[in-house]
PDB file of N, CA and C in Angstrom:
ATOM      1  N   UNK A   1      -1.566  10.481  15.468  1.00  0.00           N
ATOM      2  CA  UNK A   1      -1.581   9.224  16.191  1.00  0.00           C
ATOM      3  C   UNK A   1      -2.040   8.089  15.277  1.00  0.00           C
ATOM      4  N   UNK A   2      -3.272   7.998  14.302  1.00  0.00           N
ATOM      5  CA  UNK A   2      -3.853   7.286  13.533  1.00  0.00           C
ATOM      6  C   UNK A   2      -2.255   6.512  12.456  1.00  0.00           C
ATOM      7  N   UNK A   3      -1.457   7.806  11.980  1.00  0.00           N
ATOM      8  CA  UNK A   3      -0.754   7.304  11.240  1.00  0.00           C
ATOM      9  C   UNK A   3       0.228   6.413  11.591  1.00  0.00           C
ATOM     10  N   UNK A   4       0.821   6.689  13.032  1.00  0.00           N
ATOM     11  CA  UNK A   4       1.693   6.076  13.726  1.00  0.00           C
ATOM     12  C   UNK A   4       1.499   4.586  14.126  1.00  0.00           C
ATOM     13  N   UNK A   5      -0.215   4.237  14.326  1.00  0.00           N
ATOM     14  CA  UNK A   5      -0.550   3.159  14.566  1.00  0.00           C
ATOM     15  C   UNK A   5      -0.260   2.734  13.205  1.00  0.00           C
ATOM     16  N   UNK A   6      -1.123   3.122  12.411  1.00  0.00           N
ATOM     17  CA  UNK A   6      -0.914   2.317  11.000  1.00  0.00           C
ATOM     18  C   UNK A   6       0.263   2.004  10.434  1.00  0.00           C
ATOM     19  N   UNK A   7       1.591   2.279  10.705  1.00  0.00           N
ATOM     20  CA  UNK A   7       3.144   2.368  10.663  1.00  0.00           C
ATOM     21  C   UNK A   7       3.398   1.418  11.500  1.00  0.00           C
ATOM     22  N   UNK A   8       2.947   0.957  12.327  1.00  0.00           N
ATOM     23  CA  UNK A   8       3.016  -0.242  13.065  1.00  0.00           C
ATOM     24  C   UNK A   8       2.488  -1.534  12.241  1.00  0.00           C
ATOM     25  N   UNK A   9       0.900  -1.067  12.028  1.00  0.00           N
ATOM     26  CA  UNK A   9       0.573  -2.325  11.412  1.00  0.00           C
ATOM     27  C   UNK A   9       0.801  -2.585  10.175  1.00  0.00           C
ATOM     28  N   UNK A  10       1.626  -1.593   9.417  1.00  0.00           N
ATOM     29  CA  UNK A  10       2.120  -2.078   8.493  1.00  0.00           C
ATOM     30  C   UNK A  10       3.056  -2.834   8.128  1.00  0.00           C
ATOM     31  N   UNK A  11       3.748  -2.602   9.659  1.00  0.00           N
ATOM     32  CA  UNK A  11       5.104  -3.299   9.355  1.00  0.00           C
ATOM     33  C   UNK A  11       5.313  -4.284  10.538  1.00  0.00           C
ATOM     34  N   UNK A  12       4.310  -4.516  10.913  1.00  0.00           N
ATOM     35  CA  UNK A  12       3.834  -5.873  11.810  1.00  0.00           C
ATOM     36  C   UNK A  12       2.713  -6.298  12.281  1.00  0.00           C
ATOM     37  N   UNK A  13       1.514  -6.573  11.101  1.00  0.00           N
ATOM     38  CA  UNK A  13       0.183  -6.718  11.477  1.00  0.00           C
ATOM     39  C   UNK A  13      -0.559  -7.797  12.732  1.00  0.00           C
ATOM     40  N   UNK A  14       0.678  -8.789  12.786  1.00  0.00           N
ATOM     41  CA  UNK A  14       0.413  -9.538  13.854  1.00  0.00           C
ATOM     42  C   UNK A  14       0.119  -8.854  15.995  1.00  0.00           C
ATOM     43  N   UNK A  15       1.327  -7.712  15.664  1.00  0.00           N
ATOM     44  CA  UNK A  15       1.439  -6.867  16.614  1.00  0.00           C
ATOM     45  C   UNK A  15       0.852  -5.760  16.997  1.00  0.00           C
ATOM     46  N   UNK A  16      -0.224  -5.609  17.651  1.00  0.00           N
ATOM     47  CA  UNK A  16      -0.841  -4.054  17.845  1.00  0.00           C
ATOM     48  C   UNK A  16      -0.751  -3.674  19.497  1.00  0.00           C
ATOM     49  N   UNK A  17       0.198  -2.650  19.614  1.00  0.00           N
ATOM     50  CA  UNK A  17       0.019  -2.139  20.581  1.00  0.00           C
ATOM     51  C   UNK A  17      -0.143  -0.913  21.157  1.00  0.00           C
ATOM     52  N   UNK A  18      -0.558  -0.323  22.505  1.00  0.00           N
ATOM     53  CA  UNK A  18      -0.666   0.961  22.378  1.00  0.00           C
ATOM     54  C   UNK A  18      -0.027   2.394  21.452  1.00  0.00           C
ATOM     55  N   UNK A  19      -0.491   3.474  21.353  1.00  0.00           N
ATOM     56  CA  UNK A  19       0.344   4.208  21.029  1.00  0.00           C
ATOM     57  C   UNK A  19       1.343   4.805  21.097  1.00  0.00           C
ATOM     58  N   UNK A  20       1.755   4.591  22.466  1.00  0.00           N
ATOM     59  CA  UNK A  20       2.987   5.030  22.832  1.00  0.00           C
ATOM     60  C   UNK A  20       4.001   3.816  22.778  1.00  0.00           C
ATOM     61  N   UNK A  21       3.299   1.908  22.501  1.00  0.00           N
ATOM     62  CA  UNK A  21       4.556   1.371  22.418  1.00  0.00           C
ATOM     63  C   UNK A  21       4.893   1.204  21.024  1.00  0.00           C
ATOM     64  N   UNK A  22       3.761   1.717  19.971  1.00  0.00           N
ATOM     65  CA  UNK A  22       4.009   1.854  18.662  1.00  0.00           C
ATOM     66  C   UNK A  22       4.997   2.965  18.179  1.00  0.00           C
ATOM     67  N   UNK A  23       4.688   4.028  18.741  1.00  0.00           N
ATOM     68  CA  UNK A  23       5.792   5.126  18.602  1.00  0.00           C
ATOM     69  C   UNK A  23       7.353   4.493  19.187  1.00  0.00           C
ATOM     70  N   UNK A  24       7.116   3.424  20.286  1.00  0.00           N
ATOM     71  CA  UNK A  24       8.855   2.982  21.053  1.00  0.00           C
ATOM     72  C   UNK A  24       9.185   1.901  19.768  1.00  0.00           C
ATOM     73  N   UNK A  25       8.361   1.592  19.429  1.00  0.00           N
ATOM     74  CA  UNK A  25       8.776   0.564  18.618  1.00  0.00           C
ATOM     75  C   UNK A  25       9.344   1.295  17.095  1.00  0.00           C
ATOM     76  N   UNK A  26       8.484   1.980  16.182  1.00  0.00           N
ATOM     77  CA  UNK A  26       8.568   2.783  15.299  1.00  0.00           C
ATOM     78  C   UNK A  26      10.143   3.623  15.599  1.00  0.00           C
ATOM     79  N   UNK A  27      10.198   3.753  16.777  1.00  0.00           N
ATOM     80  CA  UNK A  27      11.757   5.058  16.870  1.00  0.00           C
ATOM     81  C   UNK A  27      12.977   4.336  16.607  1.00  0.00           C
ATOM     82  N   UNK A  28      12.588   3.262  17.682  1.00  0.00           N
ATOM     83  CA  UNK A  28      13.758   2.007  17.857  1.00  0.00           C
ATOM     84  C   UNK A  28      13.917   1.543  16.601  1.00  0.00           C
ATOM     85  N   UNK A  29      13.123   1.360  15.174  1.00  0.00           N
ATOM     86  CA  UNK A  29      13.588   0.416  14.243  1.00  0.00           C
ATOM     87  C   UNK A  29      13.991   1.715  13.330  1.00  0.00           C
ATOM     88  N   UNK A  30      14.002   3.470  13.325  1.00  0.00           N
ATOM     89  CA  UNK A  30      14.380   3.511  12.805  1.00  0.00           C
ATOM     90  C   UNK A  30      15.845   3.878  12.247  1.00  0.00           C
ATOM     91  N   UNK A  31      17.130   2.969  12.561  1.00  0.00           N
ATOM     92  CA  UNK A  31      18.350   2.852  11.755  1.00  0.00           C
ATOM     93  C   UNK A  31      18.277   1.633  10.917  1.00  0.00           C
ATOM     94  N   UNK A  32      17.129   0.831  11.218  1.00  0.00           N
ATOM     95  CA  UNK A  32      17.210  -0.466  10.098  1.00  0.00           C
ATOM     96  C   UNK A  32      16.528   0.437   8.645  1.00  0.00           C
ATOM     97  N   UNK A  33      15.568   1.481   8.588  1.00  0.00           N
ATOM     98  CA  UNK A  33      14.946   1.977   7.362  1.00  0.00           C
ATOM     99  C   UNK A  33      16.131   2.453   6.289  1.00  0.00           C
ATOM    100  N   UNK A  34      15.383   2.305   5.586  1.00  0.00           N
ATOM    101  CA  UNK A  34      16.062   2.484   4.039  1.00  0.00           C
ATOM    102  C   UNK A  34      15.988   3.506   3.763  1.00  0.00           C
ATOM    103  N   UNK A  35      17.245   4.226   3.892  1.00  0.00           N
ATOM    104  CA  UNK A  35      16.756   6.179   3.383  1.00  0.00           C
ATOM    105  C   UNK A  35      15.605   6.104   2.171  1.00  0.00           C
ATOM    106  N   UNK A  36      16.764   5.632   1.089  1.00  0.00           N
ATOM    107  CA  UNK A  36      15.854   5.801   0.188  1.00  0.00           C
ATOM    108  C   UNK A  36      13.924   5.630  -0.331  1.00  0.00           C
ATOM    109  N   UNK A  37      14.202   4.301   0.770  1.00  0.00           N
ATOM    110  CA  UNK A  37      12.039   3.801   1.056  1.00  0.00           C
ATOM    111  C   UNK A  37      11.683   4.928   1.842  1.00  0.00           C
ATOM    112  N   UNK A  38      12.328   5.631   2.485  1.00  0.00           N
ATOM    113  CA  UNK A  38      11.939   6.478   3.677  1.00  0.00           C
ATOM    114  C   UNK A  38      12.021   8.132   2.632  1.00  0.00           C
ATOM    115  N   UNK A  39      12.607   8.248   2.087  1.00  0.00           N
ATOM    116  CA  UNK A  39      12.656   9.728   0.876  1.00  0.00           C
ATOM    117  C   UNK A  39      11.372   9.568  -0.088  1.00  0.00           C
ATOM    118  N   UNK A  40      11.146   8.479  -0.457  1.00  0.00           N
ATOM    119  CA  UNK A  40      10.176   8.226  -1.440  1.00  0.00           C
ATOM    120  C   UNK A  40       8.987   7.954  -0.696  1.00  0.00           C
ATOM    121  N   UNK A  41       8.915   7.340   0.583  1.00  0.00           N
ATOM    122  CA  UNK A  41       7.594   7.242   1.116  1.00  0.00           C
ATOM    123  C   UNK A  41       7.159   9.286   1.736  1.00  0.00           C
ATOM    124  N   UNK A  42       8.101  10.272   2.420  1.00  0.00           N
ATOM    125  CA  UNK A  42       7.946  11.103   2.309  1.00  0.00           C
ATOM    126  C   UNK A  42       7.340  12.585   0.851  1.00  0.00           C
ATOM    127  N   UNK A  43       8.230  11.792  -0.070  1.00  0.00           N
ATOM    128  CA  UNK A  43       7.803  12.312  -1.270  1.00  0.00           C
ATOM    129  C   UNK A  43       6.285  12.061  -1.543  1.00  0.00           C
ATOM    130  N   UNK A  44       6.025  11.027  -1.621  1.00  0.00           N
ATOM    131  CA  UNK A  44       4.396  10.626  -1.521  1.00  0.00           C
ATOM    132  C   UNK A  44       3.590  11.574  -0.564  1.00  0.00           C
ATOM    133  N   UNK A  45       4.062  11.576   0.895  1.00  0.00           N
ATOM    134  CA  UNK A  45       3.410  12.582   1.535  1.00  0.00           C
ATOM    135  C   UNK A  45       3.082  13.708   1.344  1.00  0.00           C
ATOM    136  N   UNK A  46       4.382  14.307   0.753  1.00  0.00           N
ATOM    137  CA  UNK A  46       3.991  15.740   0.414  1.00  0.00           C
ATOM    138  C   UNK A  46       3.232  16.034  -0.638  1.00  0.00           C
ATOM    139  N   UNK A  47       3.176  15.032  -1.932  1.00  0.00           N
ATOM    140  CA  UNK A  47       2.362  15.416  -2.912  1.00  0.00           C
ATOM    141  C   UNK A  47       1.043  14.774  -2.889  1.00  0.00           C
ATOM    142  N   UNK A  48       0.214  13.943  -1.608  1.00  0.00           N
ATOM    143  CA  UNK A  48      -0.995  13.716  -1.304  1.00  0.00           C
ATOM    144  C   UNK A  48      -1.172  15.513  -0.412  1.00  0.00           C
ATOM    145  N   UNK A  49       0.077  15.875   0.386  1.00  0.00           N
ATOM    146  CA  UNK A  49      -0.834  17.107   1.312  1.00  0.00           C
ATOM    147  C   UNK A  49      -0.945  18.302   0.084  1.00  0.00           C
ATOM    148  N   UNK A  50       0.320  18.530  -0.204  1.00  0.00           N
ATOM    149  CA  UNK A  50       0.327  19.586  -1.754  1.00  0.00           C
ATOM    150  C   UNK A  50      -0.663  19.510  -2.506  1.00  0.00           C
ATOM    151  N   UNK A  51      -1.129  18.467  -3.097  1.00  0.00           N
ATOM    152  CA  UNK A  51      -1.946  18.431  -4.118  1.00  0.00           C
ATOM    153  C   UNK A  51      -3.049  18.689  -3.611  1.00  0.00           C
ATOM    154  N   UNK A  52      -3.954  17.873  -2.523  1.00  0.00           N
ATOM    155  CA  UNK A  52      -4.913  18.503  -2.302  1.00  0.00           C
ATOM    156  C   UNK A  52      -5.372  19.554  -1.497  1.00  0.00           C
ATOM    157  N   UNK A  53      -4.440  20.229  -1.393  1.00  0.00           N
ATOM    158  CA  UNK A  53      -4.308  21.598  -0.878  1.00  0.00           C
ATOM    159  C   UNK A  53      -4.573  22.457  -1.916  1.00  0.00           C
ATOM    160  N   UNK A  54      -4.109  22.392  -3.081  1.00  0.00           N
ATOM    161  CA  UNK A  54      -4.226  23.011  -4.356  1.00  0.00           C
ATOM    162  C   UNK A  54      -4.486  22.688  -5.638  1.00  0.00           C
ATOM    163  N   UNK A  55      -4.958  21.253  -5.823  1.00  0.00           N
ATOM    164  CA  UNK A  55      -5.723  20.672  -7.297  1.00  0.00           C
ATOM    165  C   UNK A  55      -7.017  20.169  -6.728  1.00  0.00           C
ATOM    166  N   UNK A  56      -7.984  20.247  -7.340  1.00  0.00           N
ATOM    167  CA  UNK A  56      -9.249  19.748  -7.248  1.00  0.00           C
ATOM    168  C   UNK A  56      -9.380  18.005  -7.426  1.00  0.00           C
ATOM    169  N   UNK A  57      -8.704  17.879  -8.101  1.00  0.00           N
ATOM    170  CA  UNK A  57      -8.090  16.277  -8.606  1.00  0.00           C
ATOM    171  C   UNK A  57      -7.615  15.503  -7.418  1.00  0.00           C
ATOM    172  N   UNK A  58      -8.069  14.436  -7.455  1.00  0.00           N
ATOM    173  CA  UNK A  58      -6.909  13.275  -6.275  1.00  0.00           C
ATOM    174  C   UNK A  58      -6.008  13.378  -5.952  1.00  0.00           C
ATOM    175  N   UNK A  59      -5.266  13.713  -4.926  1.00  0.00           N
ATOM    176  CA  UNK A  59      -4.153  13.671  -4.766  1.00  0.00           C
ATOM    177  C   UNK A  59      -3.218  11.955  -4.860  1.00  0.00           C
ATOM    178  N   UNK A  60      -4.260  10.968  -4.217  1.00  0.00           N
ATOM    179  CA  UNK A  60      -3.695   9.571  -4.464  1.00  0.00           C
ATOM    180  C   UNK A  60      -2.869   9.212  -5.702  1.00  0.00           C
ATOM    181  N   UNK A  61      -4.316   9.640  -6.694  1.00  0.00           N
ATOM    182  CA  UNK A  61      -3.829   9.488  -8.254  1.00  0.00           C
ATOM    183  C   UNK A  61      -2.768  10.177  -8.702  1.00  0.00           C
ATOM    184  N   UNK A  62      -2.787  11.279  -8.423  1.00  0.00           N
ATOM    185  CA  UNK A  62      -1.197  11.871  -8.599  1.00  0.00           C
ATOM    186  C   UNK A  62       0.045  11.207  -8.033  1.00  0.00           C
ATOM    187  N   UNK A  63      -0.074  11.104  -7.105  1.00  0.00           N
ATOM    188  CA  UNK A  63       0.730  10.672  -6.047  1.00  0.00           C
ATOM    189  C   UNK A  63       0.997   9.194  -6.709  1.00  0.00           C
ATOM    190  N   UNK A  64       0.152   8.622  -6.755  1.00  0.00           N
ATOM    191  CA  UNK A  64       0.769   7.142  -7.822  1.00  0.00           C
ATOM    192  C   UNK A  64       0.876   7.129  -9.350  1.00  0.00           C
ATOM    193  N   UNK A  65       0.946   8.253 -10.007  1.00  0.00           N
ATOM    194  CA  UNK A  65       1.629   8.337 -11.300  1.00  0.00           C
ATOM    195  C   UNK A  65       2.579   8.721 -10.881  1.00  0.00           C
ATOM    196  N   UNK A  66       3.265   9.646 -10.014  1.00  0.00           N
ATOM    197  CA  UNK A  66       4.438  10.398  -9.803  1.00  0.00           C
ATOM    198  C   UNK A  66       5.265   9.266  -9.290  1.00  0.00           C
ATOM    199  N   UNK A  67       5.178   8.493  -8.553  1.00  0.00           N
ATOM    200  CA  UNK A  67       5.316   7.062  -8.034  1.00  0.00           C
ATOM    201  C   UNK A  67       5.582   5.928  -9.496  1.00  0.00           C
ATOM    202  N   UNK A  68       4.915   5.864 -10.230  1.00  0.00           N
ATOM    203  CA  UNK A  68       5.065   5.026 -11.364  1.00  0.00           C
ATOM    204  C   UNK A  68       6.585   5.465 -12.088  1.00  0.00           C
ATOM    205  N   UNK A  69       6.300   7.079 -12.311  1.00  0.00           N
ATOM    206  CA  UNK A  69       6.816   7.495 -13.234  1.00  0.00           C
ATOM    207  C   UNK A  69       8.100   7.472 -12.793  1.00  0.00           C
ATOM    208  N   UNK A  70       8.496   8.026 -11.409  1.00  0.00           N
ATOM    209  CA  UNK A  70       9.910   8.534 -10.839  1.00  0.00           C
ATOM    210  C   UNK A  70      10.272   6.603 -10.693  1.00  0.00           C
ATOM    211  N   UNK A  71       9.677   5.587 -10.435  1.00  0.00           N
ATOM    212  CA  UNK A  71      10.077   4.326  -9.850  1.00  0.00           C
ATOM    213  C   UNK A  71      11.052   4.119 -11.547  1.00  0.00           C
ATOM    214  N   UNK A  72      10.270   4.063 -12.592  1.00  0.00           N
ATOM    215  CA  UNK A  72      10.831   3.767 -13.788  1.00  0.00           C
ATOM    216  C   UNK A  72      12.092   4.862 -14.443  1.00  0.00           C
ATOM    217  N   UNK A  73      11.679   5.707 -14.351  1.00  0.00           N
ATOM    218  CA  UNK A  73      12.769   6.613 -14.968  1.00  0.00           C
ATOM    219  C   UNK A  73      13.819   6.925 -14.034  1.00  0.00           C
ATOM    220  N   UNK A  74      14.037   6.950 -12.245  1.00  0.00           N
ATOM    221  CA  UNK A  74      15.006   6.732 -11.656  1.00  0.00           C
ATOM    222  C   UNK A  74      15.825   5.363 -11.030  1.00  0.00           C
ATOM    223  N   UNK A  75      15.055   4.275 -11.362  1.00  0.00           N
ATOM    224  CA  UNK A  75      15.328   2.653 -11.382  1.00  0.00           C
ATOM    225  C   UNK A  75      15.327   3.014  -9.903  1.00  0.00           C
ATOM    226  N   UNK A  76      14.586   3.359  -8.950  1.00  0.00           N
ATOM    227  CA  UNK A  76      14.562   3.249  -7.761  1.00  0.00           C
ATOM    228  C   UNK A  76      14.567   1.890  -6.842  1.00  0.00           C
ATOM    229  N   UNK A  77      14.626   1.245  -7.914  1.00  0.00           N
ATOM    230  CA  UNK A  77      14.986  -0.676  -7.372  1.00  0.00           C
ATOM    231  C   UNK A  77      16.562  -0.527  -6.712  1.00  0.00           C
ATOM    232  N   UNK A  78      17.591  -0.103  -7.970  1.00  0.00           N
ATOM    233  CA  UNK A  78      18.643   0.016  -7.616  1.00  0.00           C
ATOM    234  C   UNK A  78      19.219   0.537  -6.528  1.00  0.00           C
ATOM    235  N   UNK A  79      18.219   1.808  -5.855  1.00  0.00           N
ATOM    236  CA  UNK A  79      18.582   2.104  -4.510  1.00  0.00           C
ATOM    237  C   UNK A  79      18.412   1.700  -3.498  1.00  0.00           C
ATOM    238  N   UNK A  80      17.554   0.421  -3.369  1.00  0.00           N
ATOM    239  CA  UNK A  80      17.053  -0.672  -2.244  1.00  0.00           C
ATOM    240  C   UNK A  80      15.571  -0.159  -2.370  1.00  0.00           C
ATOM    241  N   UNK A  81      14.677   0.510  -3.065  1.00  0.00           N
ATOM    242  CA  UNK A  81      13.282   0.668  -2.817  1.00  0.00           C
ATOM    243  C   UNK A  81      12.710  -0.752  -3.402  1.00  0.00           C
ATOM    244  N   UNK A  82      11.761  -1.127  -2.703  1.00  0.00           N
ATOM    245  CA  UNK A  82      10.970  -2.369  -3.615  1.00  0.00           C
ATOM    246  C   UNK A  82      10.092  -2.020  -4.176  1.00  0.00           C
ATOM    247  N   UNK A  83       9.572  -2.982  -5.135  1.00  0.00           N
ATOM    248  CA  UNK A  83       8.592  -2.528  -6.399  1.00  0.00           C
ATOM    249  C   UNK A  83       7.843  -4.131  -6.304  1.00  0.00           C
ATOM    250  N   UNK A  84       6.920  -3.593  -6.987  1.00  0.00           N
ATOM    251  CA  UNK A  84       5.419  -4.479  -6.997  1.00  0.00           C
ATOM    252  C   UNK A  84       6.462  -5.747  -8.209  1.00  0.00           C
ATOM    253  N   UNK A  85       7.091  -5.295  -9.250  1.00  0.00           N
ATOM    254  CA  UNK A  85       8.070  -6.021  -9.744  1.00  0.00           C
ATOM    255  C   UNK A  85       7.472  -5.898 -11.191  1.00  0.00           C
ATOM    256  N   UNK A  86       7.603  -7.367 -12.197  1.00  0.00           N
ATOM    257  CA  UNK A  86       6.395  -7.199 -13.037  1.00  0.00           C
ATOM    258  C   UNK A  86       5.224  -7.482 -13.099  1.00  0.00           C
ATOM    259  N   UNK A  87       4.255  -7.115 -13.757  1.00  0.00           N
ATOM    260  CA  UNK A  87       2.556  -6.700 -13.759  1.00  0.00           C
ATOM    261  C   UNK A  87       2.408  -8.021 -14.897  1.00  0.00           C
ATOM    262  N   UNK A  88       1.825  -9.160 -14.921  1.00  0.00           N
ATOM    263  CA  UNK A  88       1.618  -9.693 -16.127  1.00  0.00           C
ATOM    264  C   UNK A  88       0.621  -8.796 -17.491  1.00  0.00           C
ATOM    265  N   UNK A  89       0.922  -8.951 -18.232  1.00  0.00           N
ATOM    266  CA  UNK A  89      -0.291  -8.453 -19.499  1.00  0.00           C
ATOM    267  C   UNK A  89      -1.183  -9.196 -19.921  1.00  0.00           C
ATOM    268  N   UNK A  90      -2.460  -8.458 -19.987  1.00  0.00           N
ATOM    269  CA  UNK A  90      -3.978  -9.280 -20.416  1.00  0.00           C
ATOM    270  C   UNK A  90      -4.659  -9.504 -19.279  1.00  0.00           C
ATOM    271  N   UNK A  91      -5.478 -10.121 -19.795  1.00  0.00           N
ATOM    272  CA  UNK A  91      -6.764 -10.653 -18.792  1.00  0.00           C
ATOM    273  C   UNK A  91      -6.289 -11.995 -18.293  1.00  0.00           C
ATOM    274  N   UNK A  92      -6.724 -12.706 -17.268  1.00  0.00           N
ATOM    275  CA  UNK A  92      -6.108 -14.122 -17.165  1.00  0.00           C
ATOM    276  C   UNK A  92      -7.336 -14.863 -17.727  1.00  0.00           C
ATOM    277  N   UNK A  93      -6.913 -16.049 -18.146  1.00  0.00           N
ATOM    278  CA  UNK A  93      -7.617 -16.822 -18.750  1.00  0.00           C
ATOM    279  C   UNK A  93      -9.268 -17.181 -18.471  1.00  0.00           C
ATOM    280  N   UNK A  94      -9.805 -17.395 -18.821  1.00  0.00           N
ATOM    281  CA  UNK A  94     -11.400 -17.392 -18.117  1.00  0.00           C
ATOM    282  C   UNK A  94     -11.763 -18.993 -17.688  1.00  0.00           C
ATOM    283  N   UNK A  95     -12.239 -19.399 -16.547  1.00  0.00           N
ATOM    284  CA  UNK A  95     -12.623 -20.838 -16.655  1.00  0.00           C
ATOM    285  C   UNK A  95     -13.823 -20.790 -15.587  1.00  0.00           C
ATOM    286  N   UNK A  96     -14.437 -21.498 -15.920  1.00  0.00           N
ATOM    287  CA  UNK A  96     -16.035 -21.721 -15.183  1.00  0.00           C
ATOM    288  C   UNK A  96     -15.699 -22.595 -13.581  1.00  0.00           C
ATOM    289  N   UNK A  97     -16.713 -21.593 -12.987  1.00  0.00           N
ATOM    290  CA  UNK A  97     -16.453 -22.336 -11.710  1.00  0.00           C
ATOM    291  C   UNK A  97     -16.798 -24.000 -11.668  1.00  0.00           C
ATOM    292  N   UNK A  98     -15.998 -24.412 -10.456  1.00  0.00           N
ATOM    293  CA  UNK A  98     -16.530 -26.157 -10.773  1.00  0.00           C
ATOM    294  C   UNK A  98     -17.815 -26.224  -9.892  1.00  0.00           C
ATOM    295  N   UNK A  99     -18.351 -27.647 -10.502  1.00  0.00           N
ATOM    296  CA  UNK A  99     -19.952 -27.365  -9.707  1.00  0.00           C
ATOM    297  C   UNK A  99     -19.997 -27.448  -8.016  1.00  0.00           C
ATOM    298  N   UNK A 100     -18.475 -27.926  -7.305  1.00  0.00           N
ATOM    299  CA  UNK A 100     -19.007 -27.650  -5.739  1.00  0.00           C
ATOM    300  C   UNK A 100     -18.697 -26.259  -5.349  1.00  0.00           C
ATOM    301  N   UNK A 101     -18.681 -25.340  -6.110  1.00  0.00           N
ATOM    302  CA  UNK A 101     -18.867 -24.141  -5.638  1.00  0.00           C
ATOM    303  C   UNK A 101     -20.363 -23.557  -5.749  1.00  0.00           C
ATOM    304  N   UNK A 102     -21.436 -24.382  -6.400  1.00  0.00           N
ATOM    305  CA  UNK A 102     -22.392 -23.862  -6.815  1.00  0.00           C
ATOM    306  C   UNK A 102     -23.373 -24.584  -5.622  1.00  0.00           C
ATOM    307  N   UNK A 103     -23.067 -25.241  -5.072  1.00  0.00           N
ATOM    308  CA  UNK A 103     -23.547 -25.948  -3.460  1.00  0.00           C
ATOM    309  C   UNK A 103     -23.769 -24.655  -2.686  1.00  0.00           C
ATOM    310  N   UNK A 104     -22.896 -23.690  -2.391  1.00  0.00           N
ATOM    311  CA  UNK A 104     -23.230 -23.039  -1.182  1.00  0.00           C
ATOM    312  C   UNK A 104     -23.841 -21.939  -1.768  1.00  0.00           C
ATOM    313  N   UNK A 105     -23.682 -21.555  -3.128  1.00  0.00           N
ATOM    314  CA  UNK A 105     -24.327 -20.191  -3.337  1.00  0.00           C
ATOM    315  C   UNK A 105     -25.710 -19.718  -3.008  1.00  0.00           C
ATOM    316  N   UNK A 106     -26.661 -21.036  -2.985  1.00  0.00           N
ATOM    317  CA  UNK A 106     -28.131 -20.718  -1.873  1.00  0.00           C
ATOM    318  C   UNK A 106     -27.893 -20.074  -0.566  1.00  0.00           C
ATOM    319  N   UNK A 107     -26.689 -20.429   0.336  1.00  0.00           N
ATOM    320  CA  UNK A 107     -26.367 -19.538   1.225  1.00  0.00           C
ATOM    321  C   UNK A 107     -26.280 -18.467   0.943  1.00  0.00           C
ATOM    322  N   UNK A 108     -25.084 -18.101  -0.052  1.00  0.00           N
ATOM    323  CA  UNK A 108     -24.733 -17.009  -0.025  1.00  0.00           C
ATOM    324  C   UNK A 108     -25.735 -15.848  -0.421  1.00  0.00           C
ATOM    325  N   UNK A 109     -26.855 -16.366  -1.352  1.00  0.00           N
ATOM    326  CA  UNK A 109     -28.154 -15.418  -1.620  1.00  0.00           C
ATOM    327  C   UNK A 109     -29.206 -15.295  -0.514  1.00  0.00           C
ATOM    328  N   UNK A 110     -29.464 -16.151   0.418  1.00  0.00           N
ATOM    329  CA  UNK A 110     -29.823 -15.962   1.290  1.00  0.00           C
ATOM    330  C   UNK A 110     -29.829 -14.616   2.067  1.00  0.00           C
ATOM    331  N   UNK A 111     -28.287 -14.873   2.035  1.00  0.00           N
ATOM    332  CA  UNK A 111     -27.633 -13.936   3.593  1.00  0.00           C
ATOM    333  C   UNK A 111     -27.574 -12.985   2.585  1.00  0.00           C
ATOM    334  N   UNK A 112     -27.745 -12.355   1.496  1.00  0.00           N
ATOM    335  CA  UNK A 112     -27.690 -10.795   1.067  1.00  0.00           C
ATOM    336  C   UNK A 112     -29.089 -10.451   1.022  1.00  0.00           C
ATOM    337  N   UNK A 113     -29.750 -11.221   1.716  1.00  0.00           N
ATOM    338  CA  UNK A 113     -31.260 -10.189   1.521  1.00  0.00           C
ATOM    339  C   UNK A 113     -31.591  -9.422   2.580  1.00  0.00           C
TER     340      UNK A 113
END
């Protein structure tokens, strides 16, 4: 049930509704899914339950190298899957906050004690 909700709010966070109209909703949209987003989001599944069923290791972390690796070496763009796209390289530039941000930070030390 947990996942079914979250399949909702993933794919309409504005909308939360019971579980049973998340499941009507979830059934009904699916001929708009993308086999292919829908093969690869399954693939993920099985190697988060596989793996930690049987490696001591993360299954996440696996599960998103296997994800890295299969996205690049099968151009899974080309099949309609989307991708994060490109990643810039480096650090971004460094610049000092300006001084009206340094106004509220007495609040903000305040409220962490």
């Amino acid at each position: 049930m947990i996942v079914l909700d979250q399949c909702q709010a993933a794919r309409d966070p504005l909308r939360q509704g019971s579980f049973l109209e998340n499941l009507v909703t979830l059934v009904g949209k699916l001929p708009q899914t993308s086999l292919a987003t829908l093969a690869v989001g399954l693939a993920m599944l099985a190697i988060l339950v596989g793996w930690s069923a049987s490696c001591p290791e993360p299954g996440p972390l696996a599960a998103m190298a296997v994800g890295i690796a299969a996205s690049g070496l099968l151009a899974l763009q080309t099949f309609g899957v989307e991708t994060v796209g490109e990643i810039p390289l480096g650090l971004p530039e460094f610049t000092a906050p300006n001084s009206g941000s340094w106004s509220s930070s007495g609040r903000v030390l305040s409220a962490s004690r």
